[in-house]
Structure formats: structure tokens, C-alpha cells
N, C-alpha and C. Protein backbone atom coordinates (compact mmCIF):
# COMPACT_ATOMS: atom_id res chain seq x y z
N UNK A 1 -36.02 -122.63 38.63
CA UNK A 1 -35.51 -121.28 38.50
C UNK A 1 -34.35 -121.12 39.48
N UNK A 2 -33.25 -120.51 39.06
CA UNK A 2 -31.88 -120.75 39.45
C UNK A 2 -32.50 -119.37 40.38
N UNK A 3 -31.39 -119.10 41.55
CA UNK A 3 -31.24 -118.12 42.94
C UNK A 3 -31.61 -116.45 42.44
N UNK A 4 -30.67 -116.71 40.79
CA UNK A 4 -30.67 -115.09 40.90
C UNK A 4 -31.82 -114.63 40.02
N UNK A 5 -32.23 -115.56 39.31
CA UNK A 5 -33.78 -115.42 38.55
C UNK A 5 -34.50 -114.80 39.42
N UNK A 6 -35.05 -115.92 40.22
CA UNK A 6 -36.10 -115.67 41.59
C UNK A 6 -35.98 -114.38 41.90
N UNK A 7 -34.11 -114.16 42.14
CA UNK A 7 -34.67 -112.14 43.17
C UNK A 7 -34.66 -111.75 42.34
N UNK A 8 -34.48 -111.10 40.90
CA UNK A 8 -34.61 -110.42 40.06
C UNK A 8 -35.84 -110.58 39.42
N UNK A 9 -36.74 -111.10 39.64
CA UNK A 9 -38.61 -111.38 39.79
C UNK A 9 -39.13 -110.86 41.21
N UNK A 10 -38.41 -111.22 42.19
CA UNK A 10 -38.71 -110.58 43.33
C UNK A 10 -38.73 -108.71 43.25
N UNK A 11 -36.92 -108.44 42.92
CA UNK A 11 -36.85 -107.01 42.91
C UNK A 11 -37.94 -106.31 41.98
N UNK A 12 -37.80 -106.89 40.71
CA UNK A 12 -39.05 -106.20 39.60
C UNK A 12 -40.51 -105.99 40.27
N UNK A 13 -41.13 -107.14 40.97
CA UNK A 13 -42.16 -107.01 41.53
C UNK A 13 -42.42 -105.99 42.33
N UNK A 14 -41.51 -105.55 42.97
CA UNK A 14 -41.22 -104.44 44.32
C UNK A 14 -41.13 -103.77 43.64
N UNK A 15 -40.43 -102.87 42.54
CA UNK A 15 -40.17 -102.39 41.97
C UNK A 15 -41.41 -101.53 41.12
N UNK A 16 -42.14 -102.94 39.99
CA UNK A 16 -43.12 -102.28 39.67
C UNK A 16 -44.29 -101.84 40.48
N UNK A 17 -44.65 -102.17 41.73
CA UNK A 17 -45.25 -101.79 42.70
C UNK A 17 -44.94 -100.57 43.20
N UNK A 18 -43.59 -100.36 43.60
CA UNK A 18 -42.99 -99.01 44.10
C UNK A 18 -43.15 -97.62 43.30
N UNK A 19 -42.87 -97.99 41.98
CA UNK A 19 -42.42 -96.83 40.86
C UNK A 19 -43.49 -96.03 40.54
N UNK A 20 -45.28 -96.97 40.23
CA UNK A 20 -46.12 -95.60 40.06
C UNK A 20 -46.81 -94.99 41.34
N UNK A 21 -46.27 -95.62 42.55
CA UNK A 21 -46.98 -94.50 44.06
C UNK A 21 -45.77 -93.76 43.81
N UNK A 22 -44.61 -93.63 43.81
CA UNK A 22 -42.90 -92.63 43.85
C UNK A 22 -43.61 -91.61 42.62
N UNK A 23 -44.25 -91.75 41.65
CA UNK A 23 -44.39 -91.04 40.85
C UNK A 23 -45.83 -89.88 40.98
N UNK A 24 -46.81 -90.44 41.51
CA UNK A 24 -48.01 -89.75 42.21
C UNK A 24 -47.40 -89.09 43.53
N UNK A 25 -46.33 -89.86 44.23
CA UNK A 25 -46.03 -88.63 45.41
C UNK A 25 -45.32 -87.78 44.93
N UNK A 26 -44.45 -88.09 44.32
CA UNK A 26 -43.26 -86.70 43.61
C UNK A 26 -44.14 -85.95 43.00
N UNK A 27 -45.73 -86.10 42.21
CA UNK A 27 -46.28 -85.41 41.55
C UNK A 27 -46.69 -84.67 42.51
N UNK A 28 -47.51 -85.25 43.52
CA UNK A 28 -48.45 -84.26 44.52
C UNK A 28 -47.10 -83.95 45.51
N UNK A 29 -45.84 -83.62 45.53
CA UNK A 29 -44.95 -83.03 46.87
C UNK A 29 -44.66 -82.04 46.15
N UNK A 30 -44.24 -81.61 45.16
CA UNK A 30 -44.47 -80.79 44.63
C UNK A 30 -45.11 -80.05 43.15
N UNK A 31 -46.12 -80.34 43.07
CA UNK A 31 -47.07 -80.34 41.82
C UNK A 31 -46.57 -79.02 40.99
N UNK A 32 -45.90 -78.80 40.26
CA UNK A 32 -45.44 -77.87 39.20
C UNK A 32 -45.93 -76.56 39.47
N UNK A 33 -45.64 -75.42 40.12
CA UNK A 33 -46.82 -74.46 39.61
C UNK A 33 -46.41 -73.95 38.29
N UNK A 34 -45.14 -74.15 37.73
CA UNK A 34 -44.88 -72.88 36.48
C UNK A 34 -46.64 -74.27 35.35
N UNK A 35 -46.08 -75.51 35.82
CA UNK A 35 -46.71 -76.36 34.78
C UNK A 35 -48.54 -75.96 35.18
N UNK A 36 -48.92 -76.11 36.57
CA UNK A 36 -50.13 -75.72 36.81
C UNK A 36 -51.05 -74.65 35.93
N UNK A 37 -49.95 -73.45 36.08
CA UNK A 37 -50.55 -72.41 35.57
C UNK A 37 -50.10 -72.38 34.08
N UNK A 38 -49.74 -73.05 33.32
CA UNK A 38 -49.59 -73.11 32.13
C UNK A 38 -51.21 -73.96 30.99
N UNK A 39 -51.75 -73.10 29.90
CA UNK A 39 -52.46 -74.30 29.34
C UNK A 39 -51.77 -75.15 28.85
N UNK A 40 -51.09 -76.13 29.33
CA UNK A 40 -50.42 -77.01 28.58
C UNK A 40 -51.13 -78.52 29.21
N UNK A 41 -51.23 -80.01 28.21
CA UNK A 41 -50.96 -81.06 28.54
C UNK A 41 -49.55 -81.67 29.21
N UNK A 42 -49.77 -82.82 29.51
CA UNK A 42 -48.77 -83.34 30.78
C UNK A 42 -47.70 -83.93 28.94
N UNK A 43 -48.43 -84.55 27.96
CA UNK A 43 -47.56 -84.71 26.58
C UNK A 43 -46.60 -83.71 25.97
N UNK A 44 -47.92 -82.34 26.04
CA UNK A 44 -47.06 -81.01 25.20
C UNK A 44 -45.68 -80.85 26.55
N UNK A 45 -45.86 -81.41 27.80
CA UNK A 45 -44.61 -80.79 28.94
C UNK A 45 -43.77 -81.64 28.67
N UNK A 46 -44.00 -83.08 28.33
CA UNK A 46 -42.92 -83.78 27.87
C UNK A 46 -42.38 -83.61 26.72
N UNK A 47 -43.05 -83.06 25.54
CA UNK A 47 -42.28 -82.75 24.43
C UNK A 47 -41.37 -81.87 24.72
N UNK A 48 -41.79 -81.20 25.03
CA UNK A 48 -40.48 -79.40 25.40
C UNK A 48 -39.26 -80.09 26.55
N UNK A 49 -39.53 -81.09 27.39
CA UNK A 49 -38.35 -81.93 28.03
C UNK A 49 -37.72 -82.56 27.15
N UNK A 50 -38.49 -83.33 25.89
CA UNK A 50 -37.42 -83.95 25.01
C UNK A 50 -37.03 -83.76 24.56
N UNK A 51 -37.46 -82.34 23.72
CA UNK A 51 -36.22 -81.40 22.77
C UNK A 51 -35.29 -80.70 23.49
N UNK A 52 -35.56 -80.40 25.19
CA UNK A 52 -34.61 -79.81 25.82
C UNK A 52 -33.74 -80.70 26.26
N UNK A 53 -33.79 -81.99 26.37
CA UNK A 53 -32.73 -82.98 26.65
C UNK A 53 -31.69 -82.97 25.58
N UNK A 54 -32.34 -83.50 24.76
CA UNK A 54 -31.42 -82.88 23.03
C UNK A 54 -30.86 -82.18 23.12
N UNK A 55 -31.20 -80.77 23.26
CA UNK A 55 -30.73 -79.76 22.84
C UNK A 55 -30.31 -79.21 21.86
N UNK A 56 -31.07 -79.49 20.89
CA UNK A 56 -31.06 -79.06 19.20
C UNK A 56 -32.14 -79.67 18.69
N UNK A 57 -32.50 -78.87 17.76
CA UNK A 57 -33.76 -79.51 16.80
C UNK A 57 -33.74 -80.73 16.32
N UNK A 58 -34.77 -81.05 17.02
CA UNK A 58 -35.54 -82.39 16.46
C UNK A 58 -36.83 -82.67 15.12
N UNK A 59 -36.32 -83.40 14.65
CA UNK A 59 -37.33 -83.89 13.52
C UNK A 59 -38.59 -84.41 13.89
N UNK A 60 -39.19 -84.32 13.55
CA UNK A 60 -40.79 -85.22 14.54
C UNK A 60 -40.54 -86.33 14.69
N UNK A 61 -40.16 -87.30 13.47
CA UNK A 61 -39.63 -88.75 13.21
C UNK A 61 -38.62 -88.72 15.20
N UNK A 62 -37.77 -88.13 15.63
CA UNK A 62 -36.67 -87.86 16.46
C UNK A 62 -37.97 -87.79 17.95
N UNK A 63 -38.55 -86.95 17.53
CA UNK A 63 -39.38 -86.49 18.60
C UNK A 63 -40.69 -87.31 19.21
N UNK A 64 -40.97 -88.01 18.03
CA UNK A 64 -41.87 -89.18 18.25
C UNK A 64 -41.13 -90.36 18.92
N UNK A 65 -40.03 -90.64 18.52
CA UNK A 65 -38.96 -91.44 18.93
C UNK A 65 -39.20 -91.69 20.66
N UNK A 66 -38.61 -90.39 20.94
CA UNK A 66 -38.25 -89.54 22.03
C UNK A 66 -39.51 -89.83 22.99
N UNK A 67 -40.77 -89.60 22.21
CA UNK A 67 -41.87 -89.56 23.40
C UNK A 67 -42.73 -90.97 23.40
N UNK A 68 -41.98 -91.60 22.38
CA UNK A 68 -42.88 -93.29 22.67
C UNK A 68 -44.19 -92.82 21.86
N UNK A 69 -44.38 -92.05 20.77
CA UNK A 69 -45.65 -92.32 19.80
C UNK A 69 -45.67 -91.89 18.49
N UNK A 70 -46.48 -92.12 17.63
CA UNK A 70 -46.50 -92.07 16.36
C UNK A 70 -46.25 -90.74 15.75
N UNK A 71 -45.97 -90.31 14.50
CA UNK A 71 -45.06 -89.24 14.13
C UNK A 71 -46.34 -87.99 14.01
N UNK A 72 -47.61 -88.54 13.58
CA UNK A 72 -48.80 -87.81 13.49
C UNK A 72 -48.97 -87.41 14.99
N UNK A 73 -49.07 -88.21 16.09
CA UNK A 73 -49.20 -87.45 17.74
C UNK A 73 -48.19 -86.84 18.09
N UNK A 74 -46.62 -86.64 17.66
CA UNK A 74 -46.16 -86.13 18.11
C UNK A 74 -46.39 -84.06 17.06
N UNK A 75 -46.38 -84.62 15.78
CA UNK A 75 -47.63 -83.47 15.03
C UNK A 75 -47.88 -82.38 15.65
N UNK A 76 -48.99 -83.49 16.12
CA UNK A 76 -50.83 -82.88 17.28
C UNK A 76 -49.65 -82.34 18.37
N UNK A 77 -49.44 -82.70 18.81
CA UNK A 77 -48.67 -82.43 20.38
C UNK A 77 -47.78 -80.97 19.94
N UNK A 78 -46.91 -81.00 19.11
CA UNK A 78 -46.56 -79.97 18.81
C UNK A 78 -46.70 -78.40 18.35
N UNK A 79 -48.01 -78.86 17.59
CA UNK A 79 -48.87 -78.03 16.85
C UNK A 79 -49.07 -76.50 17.73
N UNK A 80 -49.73 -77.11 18.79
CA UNK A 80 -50.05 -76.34 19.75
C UNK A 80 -48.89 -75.39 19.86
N UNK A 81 -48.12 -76.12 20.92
CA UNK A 81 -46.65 -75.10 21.22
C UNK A 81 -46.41 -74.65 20.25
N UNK A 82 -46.35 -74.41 19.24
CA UNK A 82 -46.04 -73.58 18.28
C UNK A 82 -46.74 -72.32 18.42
N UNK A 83 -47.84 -72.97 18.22
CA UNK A 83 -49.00 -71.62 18.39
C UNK A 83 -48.64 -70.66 19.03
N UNK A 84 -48.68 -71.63 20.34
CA UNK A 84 -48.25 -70.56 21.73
C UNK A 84 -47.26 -69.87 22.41
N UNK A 85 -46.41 -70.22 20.79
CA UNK A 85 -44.91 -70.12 21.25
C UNK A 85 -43.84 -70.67 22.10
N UNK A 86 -44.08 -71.67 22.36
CA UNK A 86 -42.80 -72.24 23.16
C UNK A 86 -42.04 -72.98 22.19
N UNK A 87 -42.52 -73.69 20.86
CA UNK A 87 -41.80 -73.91 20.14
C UNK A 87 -41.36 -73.30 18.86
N UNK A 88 -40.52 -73.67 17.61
CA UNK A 88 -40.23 -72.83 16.90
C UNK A 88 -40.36 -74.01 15.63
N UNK A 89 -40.73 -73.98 14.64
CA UNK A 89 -40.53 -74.99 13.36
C UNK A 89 -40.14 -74.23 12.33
N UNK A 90 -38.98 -75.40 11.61
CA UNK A 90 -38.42 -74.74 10.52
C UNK A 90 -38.61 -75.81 9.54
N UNK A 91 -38.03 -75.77 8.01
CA UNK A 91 -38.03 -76.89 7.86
C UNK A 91 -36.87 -76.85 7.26
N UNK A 92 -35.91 -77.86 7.44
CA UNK A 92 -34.60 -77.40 7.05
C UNK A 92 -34.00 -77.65 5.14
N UNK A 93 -33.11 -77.06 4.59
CA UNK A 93 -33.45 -76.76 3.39
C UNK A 93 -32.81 -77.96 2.33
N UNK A 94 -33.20 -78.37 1.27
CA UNK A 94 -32.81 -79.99 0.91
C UNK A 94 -33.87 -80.70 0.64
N UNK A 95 -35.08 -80.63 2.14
CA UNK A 95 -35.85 -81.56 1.95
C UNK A 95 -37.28 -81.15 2.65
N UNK A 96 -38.18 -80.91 1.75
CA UNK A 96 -39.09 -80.16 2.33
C UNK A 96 -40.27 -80.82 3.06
N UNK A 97 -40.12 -81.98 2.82
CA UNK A 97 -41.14 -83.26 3.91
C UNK A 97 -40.62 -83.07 5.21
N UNK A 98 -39.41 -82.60 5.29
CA UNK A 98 -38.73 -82.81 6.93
C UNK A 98 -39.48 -81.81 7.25
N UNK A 99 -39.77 -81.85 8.99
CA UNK A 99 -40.14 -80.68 9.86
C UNK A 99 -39.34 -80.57 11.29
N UNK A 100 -38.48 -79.74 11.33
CA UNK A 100 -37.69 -80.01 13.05
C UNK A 100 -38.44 -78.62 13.96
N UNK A 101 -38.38 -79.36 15.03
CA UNK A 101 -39.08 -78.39 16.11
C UNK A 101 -37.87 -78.19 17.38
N UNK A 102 -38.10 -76.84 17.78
CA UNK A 102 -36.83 -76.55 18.74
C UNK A 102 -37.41 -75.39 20.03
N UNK A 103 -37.03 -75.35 20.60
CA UNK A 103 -37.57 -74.64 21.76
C UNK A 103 -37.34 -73.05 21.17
N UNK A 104 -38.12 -72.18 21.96
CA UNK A 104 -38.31 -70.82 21.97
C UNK A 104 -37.98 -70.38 22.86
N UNK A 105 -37.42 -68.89 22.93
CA UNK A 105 -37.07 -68.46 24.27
C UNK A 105 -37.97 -68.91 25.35
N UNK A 106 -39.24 -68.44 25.05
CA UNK A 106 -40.10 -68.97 25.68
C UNK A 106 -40.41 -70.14 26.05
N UNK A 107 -39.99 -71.21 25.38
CA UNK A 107 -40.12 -73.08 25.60
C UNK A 107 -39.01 -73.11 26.57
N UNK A 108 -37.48 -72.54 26.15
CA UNK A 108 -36.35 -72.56 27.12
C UNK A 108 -36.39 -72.10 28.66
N UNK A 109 -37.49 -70.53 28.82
CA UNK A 109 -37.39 -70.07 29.93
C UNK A 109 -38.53 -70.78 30.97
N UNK A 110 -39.97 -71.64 30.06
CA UNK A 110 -40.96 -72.41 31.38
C UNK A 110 -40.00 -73.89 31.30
N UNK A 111 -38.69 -74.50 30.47
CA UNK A 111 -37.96 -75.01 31.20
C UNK A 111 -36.97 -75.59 32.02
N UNK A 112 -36.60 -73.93 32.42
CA UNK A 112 -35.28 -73.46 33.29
C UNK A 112 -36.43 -73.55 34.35
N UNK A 113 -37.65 -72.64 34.43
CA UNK A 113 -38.50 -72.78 35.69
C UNK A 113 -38.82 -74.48 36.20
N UNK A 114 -39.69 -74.93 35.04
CA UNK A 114 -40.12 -76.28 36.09
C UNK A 114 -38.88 -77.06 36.40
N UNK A 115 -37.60 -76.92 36.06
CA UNK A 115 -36.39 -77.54 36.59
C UNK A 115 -35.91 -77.25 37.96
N UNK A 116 -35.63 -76.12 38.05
CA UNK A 116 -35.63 -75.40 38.98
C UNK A 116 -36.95 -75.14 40.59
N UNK A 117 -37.96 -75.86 39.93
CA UNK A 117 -39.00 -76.36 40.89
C UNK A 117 -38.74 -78.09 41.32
N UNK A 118 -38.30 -78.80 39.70
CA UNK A 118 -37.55 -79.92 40.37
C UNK A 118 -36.78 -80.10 41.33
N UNK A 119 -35.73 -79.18 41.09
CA UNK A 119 -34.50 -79.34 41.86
C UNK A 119 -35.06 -78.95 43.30
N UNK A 120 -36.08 -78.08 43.18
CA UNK A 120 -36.21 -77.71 44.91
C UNK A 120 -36.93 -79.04 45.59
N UNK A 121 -37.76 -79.72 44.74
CA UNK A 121 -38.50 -81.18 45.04
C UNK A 121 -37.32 -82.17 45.78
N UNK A 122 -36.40 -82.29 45.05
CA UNK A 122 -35.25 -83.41 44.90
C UNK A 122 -34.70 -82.93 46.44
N UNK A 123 -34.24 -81.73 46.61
CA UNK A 123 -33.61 -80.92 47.58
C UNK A 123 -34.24 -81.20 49.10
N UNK A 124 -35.51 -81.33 48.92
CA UNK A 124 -36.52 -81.29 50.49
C UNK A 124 -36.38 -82.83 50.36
N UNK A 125 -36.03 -83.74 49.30
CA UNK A 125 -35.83 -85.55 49.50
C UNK A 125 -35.25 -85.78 50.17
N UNK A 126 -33.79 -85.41 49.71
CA UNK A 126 -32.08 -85.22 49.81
C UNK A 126 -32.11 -84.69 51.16
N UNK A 127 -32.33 -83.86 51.64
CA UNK A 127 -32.33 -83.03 52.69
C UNK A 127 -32.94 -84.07 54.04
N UNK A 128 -33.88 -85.00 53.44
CA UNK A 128 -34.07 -86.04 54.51
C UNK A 128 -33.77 -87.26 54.34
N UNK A 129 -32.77 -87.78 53.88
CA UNK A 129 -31.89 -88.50 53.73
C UNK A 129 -31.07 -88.20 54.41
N UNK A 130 -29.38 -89.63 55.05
CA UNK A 130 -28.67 -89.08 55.49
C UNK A 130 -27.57 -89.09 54.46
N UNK A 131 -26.78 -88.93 54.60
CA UNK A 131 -25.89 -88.48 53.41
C UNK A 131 -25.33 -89.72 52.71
N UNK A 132 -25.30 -90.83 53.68
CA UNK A 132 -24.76 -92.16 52.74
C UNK A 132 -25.82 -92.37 51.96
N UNK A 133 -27.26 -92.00 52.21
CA UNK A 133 -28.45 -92.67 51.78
C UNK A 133 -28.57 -92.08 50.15
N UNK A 134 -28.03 -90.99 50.26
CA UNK A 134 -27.98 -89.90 49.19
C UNK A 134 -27.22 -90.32 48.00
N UNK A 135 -26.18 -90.38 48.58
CA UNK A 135 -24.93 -91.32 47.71
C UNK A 135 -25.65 -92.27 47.03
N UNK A 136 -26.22 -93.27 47.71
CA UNK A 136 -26.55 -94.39 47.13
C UNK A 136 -28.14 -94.48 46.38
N UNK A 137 -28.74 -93.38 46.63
CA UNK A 137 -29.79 -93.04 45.76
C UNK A 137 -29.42 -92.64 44.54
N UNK A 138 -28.65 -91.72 44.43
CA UNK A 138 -27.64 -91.04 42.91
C UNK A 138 -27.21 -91.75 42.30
N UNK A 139 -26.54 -93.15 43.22
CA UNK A 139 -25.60 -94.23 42.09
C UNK A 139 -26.89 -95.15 41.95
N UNK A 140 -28.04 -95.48 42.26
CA UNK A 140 -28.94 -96.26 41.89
C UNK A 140 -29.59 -95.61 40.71
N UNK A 141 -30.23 -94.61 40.89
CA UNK A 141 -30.42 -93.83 39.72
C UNK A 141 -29.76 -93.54 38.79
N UNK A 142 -28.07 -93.58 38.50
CA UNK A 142 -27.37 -93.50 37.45
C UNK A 142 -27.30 -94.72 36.75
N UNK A 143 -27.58 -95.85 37.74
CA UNK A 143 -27.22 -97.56 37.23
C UNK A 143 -28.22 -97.38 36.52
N UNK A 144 -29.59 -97.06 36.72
CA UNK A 144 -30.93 -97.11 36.01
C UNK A 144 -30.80 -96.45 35.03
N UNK A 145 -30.60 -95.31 34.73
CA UNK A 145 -30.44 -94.10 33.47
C UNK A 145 -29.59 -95.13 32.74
N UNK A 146 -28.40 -95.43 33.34
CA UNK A 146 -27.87 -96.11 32.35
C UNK A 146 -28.00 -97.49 31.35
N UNK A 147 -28.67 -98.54 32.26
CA UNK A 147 -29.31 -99.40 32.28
C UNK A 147 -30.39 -99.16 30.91
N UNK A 148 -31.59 -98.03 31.03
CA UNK A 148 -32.42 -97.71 30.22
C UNK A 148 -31.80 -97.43 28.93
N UNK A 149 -30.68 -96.58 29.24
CA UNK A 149 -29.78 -95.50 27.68
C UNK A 149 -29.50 -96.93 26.88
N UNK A 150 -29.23 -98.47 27.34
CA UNK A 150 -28.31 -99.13 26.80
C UNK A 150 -29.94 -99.95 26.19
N UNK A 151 -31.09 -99.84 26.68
CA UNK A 151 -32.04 -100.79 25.76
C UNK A 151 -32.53 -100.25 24.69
């Protein structure tokens, strides 16, 4: 195994080691309250992130995509928010098998809140960091976003 194999088995290792404790502390440093006090699953909170990433109606086919599962769980997952209003389903006109789902005022306004609880999370990070460290956390994290967007 050639030099740069090896660290790029090395970094991954560190890496996958690092990524699910970073994800249990970011959970417990600041644990959601808009999400706490919501009946919602940790799935139904990611659906309403994936149509809000979008930002336009998604098809389930789109939305299943989006959340890594089958078009029937993303369904189930949706079903709910509907109910409860955070989402909205239409079915658009042409083709009546399609179903797109889109946020509700209500889906939009719990997520302007848990963002806005993000950002204060990110903020108390940032804030103890020194400022080069910051820099180079942002461009590591953009290499990654980008990195991911391209597989």
C-alpha cells in the first residue's frame, strides 16, 4: 500500500471514530428545545429539513431520495406532518399517482426556530475557537459538503 493509501485509511479511521461522539455532543450541547417540545420523530425533523433545503415541493420519490429510504417510509413519515400541519400535500395536475409535499407556515416557522437554536450551538463552538481555527473549520466543512454533493 502506497504512502497516501495508508493516511487516507488512517484519516477515515479517526474520522469514523470522531463523527458519531461530534454528533451525540452537538446533540446533548444543545438538545433542540423547539424539537424537544414538539411530538415529532428525529425522521419526521429530518423530513421538514429536506424539503426545507429544497425549497419547493418535493415528490415522495424526491423525498425518499433525500432521506435515504423507501418511497412507502417516506409516506409513513409524512403522513403525520400533514396531520399536524407542518406539511401541506397536493397532487399536482397531469398525473394523479404523483404526491408532492411542501412545508406549512407552520413546518417553515418550527424551521426558522430549530435553525436559529443551531446557529446559537455553532456560535458558543466558534466563539471558542480562535479565529484561524474557525476559518479552517468552515473550509473543512465546505470541502466535505462538497465532497458528499459530488457522490
Amino acid at each position: 500500500m502506497n504512502e497516501a493509501a495508508s493516511d487516507a485509511e488512517t484519516v477515515a479511521r479517526a474520522l469514523a471514530d470522531i463523527f458519531p461522539r461530534m454528533m451525540v455532543s452537538l446533540a446533548r450541547l444543545g438538545g433542540s428545545r423547539s424539537s424537544q417540545a414538539l411530538p415529532l420523530t428525529a425522521p419526521q425533523l429530518k423530513a421538514l429539513y429536506a424539503i426545507h433545503v429544497q425549497d419547493k415541493a418535493m415528490q415522495m420519490s424526491e423525498l425518499a431520495e433525500a432521506l435515504g429510504v423507501t418511497q412507502s417510509t417516506a409516506t409513513d413519515v409524512t403522513k403525520r406532518l400533514v396531520r399536524l400541519g407542518y406539511l401541506i400535500k397536493k397532487r399536482p395536475s397531469g398525473d394523479k399517482r404523483v404526491v408532492c409535499v411542501s412545508l406549512s407556515l407552520k413546518g417553515q416557522k418550527i424551521v426558522r426556530e430549530m435553525q436559529s437554536e443551531k446557529f446559537q450551538q455553532f456560535l458558543r463552538i466558534c466563539e471558542a475557537l480562535p479565529k484561524a481555527a474557525r476559518q479552517r473549520l468552515l473550509k473543512s466543512h465546505q470541502l466535505i459538503l462538497g465532497i458528499y454533493s459530488a457522490l
